[in-house]
C-alpha atoms as a PDB file:
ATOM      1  CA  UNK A   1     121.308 103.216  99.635  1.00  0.00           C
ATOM      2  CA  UNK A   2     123.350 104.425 102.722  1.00  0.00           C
ATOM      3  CA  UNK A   3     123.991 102.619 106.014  1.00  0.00           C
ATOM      4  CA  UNK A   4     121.645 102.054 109.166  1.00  0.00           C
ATOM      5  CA  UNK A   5     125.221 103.809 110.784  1.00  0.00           C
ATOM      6  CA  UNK A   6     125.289 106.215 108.737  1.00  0.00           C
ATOM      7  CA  UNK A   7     121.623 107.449 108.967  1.00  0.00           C
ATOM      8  CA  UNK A   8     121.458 107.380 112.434  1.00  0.00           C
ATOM      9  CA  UNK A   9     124.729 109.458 112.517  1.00  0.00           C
ATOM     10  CA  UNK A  10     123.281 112.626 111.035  1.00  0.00           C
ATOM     11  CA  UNK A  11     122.537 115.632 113.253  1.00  0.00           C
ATOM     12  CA  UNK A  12     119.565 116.912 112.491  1.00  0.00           C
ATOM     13  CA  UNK A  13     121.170 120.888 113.369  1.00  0.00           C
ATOM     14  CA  UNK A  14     123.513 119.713 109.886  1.00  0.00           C
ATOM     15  CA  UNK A  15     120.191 119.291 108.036  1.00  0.00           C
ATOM     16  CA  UNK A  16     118.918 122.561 109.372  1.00  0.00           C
ATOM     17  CA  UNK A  17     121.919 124.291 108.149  1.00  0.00           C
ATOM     18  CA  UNK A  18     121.003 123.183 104.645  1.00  0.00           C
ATOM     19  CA  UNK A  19     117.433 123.916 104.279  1.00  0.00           C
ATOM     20  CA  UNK A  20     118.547 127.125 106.127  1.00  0.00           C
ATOM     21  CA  UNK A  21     120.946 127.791 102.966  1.00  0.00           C
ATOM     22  CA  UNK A  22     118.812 126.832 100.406  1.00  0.00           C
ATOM     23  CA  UNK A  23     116.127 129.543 101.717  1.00  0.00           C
ATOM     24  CA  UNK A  24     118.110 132.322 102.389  1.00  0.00           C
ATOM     25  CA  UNK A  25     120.097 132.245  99.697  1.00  0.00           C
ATOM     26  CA  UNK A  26     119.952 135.554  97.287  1.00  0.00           C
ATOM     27  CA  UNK A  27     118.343 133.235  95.003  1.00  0.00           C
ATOM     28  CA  UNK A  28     116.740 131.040  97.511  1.00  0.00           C
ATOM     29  CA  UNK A  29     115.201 127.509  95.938  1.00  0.00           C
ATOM     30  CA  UNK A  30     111.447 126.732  96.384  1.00  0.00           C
ATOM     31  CA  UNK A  31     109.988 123.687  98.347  1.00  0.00           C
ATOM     32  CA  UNK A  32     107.230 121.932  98.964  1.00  0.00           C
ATOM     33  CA  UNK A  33     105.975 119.532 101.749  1.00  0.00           C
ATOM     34  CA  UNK A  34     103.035 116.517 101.514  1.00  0.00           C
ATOM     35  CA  UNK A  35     101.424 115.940 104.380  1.00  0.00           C
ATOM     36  CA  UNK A  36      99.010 113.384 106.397  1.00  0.00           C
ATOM     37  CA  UNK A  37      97.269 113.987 109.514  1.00  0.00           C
ATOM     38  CA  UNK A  38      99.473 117.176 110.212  1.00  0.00           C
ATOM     39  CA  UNK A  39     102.704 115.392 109.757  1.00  0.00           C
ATOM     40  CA  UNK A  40     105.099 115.984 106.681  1.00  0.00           C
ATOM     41  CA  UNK A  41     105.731 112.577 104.794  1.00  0.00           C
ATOM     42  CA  UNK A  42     107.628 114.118 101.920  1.00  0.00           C
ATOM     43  CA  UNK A  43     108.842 117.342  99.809  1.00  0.00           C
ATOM     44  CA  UNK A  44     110.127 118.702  96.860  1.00  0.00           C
ATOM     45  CA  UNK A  45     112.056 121.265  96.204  1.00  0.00           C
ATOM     46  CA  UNK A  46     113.664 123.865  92.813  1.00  0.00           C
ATOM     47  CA  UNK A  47     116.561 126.000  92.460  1.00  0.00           C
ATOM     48  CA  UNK A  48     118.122 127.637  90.044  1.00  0.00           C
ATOM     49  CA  UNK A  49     121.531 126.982  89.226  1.00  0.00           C
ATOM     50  CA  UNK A  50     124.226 129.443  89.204  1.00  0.00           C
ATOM     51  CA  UNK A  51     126.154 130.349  85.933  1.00  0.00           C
ATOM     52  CA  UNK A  52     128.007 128.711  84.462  1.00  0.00           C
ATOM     53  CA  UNK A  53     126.637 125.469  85.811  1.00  0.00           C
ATOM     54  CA  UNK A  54     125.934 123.158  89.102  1.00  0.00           C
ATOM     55  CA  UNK A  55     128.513 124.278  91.959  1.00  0.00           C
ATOM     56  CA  UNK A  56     129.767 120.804  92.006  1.00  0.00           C
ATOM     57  CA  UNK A  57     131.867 122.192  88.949  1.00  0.00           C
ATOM     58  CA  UNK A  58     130.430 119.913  86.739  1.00  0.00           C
ATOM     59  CA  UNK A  59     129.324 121.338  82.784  1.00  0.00           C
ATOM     60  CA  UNK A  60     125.703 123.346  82.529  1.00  0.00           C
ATOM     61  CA  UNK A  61     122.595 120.884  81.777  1.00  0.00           C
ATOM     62  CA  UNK A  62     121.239 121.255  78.431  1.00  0.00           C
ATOM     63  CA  UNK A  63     117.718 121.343  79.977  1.00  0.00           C
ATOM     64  CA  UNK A  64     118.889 124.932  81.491  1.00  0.00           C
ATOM     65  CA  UNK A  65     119.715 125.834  84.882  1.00  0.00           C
ATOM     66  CA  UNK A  66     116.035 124.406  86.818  1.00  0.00           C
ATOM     67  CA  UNK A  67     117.331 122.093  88.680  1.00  0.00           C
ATOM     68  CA  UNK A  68     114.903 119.673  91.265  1.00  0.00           C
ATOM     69  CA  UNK A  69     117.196 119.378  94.055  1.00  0.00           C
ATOM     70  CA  UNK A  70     115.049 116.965  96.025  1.00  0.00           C
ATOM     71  CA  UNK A  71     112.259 114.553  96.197  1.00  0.00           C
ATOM     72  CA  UNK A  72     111.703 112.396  98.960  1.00  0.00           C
ATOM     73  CA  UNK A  73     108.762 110.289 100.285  1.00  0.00           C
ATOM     74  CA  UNK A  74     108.026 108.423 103.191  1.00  0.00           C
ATOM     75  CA  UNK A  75     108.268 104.673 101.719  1.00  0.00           C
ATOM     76  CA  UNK A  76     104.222 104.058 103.119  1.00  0.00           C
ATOM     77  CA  UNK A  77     103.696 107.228 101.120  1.00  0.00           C
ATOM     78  CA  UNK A  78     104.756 105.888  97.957  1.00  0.00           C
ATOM     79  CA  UNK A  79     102.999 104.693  95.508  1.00  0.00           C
ATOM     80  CA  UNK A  80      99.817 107.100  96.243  1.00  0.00           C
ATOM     81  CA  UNK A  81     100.599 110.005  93.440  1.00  0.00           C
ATOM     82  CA  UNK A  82     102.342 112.302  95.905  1.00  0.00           C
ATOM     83  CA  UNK A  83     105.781 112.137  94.215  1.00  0.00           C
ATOM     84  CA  UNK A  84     104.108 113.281  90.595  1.00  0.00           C
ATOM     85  CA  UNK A  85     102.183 116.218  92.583  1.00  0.00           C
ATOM     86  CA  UNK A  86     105.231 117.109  94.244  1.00  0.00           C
ATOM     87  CA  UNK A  87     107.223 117.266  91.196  1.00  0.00           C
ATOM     88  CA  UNK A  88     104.648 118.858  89.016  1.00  0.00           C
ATOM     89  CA  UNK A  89     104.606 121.754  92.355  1.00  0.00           C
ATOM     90  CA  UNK A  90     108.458 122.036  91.860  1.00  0.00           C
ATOM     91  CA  UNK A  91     109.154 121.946  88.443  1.00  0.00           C
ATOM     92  CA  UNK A  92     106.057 121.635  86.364  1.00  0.00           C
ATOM     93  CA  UNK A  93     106.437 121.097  82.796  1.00  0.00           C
ATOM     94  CA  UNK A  94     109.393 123.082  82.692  1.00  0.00           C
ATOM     95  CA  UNK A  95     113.016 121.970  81.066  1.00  0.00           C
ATOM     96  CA  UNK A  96     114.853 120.700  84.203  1.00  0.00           C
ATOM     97  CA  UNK A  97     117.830 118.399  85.613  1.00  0.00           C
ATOM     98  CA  UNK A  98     118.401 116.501  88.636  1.00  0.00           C
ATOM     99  CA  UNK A  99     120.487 114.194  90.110  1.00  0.00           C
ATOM    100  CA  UNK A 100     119.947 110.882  91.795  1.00  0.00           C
ATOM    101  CA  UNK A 101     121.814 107.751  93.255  1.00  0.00           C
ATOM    102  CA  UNK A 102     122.786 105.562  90.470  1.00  0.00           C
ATOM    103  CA  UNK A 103     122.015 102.501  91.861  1.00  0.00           C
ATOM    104  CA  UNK A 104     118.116 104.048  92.876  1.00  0.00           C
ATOM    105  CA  UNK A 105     116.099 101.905  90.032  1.00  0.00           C
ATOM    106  CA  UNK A 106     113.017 102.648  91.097  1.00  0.00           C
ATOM    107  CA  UNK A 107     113.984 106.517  91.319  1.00  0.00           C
ATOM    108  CA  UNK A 108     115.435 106.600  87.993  1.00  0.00           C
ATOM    109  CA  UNK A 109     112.178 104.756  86.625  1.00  0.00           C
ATOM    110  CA  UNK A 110     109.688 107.554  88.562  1.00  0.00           C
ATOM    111  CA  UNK A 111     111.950 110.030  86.972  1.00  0.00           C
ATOM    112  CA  UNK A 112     111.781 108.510  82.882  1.00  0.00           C
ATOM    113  CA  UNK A 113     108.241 108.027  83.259  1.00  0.00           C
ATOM    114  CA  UNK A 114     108.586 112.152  83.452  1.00  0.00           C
ATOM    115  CA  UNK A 115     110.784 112.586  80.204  1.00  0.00           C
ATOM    116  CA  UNK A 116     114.078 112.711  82.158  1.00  0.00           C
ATOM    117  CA  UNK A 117     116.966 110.723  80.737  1.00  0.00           C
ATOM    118  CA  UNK A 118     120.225 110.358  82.529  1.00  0.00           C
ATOM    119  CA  UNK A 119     122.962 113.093  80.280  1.00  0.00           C
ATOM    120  CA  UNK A 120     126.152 110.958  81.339  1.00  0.00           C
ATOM    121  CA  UNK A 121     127.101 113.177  84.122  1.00  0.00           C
ATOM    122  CA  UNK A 122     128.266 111.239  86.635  1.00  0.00           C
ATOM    123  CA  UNK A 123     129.423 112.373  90.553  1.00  0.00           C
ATOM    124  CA  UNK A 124     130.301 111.054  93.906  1.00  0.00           C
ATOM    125  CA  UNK A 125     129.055 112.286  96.910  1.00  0.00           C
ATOM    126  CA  UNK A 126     132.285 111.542  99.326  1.00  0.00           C
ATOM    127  CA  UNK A 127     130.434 112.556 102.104  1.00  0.00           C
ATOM    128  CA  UNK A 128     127.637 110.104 101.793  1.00  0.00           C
ATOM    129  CA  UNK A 129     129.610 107.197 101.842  1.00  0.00           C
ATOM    130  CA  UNK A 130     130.565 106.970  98.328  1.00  0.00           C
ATOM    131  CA  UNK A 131     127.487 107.624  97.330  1.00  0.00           C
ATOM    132  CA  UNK A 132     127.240 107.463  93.046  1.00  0.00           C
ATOM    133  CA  UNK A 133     124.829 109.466  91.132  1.00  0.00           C
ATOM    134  CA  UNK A 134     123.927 110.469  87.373  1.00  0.00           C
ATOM    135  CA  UNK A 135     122.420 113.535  86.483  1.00  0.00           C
ATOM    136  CA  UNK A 136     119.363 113.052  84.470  1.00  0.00           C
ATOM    137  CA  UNK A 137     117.500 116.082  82.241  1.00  0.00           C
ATOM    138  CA  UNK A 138     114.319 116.689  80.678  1.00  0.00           C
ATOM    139  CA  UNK A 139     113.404 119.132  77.812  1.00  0.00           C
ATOM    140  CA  UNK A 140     110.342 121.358  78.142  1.00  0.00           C
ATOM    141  CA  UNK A 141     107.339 119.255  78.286  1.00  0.00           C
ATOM    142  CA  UNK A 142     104.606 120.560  75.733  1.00  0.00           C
ATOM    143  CA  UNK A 143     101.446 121.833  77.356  1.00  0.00           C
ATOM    144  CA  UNK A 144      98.702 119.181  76.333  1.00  0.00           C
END
């Protein structure tokens, strides 16, 4: 979805700032990694959003304020079950939201096949080239 350019233009100490903020915060969010061999080939990750809503100003969810604030897999780690145990570690069955590039098909397919459903909330991440994403949500999933 974003540029060779652009990908090879972020600095990793940026990315370490974030993760940095999202586990130190007073309310810090949860992760998990996958691994293979030692080496991390994806991770997941929960936080709880702040009241009244998301920071990016937008309205609350009306799956609650769980919000899955990540999910990424290597692409030769895909397809293998990782990205349903990684978001059954972050979220389980729990009411939830998340956001994800519109244009990401085969996201937003993983994602349905999980009860989420896109709520019309739509954003643009400026600093990722334009990037376009919908906010999908889930309900509590009943415990089979």
């Amino acid at each position: 979805m974003l540029s060779d350019a652009f990908l090879a233009a972020v600095d990793p100490d940026d990315r370490l700032r974030l993760w940095q903020y999202l586990l130190d915060w007073s309310d810090p969010a949860e992760a998990w990694v996958a691994s293979d061999g030692g080496t991390v080939v994806g991770f997941s990750g929960a936080r709880r959003l702040p009241a009244p809503g998301s920071p990016e100003g937008h309205p609350p969810p009306s799956s609650g304020d769980l919000e899955l604030w990540g999910l990424y897999l290597l692409a030769s780690h895909q397809g293998l079950g990782l990205g349903s145990r990684l978001l059954t570690a972050a979220i389980g069955d729990n009411a939830a939201s998340l956001w994800v590039a519109a244009d990401n098909s085969r996201a937003i397919g993983f994602y349905r096949r999980f009860g989420f459903e896109p709520d019309g909330e739509q954003d643009v991440l400026a600093g990722w080239e334009n990037l376009p994403e919908i906010r999908m949500v889930r309900p509590a999933r009943p415990v089979a």
